[in-house]
Protein backbone atom coordinates (compact mmCIF):
# COMPACT_ATOMS: atom_id res chain seq x y z
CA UNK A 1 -11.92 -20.24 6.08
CA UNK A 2 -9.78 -17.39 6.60
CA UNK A 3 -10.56 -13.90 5.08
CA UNK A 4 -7.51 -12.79 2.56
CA UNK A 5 -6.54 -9.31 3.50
CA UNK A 6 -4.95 -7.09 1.31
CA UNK A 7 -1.91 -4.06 2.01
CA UNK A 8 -1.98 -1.54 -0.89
CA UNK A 9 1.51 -0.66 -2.03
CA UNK A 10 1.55 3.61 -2.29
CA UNK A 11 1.04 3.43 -5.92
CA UNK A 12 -1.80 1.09 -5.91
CA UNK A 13 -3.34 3.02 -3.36
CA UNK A 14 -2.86 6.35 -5.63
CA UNK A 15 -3.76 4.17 -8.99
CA UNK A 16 -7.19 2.33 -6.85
CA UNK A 17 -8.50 5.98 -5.48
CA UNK A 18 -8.25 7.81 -8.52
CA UNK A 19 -9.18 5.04 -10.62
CA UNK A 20 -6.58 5.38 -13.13
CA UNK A 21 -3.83 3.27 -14.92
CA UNK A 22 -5.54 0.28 -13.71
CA UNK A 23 -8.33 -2.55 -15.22
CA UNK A 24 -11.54 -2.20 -14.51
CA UNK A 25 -10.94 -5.81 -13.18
CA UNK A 26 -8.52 -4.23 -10.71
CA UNK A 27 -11.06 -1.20 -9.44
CA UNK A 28 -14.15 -3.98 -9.21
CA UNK A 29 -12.15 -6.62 -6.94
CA UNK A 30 -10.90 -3.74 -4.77
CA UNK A 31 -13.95 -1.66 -4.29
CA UNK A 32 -15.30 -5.51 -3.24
CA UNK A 33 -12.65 -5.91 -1.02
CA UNK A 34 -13.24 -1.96 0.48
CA UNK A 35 -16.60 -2.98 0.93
CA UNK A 36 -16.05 -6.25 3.07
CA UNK A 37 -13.33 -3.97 5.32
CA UNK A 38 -10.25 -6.34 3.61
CA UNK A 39 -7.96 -3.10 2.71
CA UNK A 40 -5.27 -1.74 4.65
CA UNK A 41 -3.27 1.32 3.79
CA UNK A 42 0.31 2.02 5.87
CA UNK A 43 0.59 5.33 7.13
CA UNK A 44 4.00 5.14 5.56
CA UNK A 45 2.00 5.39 2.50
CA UNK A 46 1.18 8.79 2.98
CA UNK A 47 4.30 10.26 3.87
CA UNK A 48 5.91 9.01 0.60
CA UNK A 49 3.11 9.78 -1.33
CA UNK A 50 3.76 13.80 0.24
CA UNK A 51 7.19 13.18 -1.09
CA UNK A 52 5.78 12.40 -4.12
CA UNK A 53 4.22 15.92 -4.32
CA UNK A 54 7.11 17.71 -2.84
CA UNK A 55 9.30 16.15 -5.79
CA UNK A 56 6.37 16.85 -8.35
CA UNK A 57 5.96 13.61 -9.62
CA UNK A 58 1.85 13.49 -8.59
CA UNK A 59 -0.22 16.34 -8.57
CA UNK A 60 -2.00 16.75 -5.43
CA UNK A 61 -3.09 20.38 -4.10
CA UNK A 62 -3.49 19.16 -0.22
CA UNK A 63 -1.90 15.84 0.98
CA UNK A 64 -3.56 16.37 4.44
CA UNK A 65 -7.02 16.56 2.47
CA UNK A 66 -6.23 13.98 0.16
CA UNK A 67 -5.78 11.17 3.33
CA UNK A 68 -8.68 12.35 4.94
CA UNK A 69 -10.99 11.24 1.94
CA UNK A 70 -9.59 8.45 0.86
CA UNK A 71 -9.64 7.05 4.99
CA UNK A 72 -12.90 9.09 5.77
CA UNK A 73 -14.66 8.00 2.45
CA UNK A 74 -13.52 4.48 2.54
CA UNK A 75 -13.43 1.23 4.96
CA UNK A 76 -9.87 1.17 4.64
CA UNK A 77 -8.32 0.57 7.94
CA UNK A 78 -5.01 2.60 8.82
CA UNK A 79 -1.98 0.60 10.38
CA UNK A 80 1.10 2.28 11.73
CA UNK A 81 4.71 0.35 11.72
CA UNK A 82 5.57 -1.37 15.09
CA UNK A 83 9.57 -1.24 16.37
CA UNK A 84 9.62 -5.27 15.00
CA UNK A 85 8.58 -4.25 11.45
CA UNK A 86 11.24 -1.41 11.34
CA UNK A 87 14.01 -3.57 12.15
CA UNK A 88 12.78 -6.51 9.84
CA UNK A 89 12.71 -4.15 7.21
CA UNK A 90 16.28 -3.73 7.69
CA UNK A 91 16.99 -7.39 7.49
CA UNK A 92 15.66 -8.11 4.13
CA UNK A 93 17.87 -9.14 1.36
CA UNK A 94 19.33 -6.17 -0.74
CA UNK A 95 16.59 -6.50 -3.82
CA UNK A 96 15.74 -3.07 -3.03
CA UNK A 97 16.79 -0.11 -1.26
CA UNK A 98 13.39 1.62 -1.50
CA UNK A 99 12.62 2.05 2.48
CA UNK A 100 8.96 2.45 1.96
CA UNK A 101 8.73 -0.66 0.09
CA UNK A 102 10.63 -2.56 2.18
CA UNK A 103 8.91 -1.50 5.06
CA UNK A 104 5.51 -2.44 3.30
CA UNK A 105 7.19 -5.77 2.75
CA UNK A 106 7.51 -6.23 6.75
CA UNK A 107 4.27 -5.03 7.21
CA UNK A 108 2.71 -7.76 5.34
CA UNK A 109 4.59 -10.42 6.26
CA UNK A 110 4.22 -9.78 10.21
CA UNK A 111 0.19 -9.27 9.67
CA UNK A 112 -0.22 -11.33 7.19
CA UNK A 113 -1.55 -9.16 4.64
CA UNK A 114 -1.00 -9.80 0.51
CA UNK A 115 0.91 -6.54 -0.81
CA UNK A 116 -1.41 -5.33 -3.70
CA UNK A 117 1.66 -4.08 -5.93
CA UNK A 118 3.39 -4.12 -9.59
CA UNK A 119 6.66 -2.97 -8.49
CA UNK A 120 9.26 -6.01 -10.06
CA UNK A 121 11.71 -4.93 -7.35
CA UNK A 122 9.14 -6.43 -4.43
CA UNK A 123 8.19 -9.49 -6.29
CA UNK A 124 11.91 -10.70 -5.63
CA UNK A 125 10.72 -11.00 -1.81
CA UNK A 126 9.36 -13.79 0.05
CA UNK A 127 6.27 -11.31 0.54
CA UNK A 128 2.71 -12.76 -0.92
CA UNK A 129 1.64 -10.05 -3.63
CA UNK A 130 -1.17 -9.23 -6.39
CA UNK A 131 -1.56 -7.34 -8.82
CA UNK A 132 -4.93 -7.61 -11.49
């Protein structure tokens, strides 16, 4: 039997580390899946989360810092977007014009990963998601 992986979506990722505005269900299934080396994290994810800082809507003193705990602290394994996940991010239907998400979107489907996220906007896609 295959071993489900999981993608975090940049707010899950944020929401999962600090362990806030999520169920304990959520923190427990995750920490699991950390544990077993299931969890992947775009490095996508941490440029928009810096753009998150830069437009003050998180609160994070270091972004640099903040990456290297959550990968050095963590069995999360790092994936960077290929060329083919670029461009198929650019073919999906018009749902959303988020580029991050979409890109996440192409990430998963090309690796086969299931995009932890509660973002509505994503659910529209033929992308396999969760959210606890």
């Amino acid at each position: 039997m295959k071993r489900k992986r999981y993608l975090f979506d940049t707010h899950a990722l944020i929401f999962w580390h600090n362990k806030t505005s999520v169920s304990e269900e959520f923190i427990h299934f995750f920490d699991k899946q950390e544990q077993q080396g299931t969890l992947y994290v775009s490095s996508i994810s941490f440029w928009e989360t810096a753009f998150l800082v830069k437009k003050g809507r998180l609160a994070l003193t270091d972004v640099h810092a903040w990456k290297n705990e959550t990968l050095s602290n963590s069995n999360i394994h790092l994936i960077d977007p290929d060329a083919s996940e670029m461009i198929d991010s650019t073919l999906l239907l018009d749902h959303h014009q988020d580029p991050f998400d979409r890109l996440l979107i192409a990430q998963s489907n090309r690796r086969d990963l299931i995009l932890v996220t509660r973002d509505q906007y994503i659910q529209q896609y033929d992308v396999e998601h969760i959210w606890l």
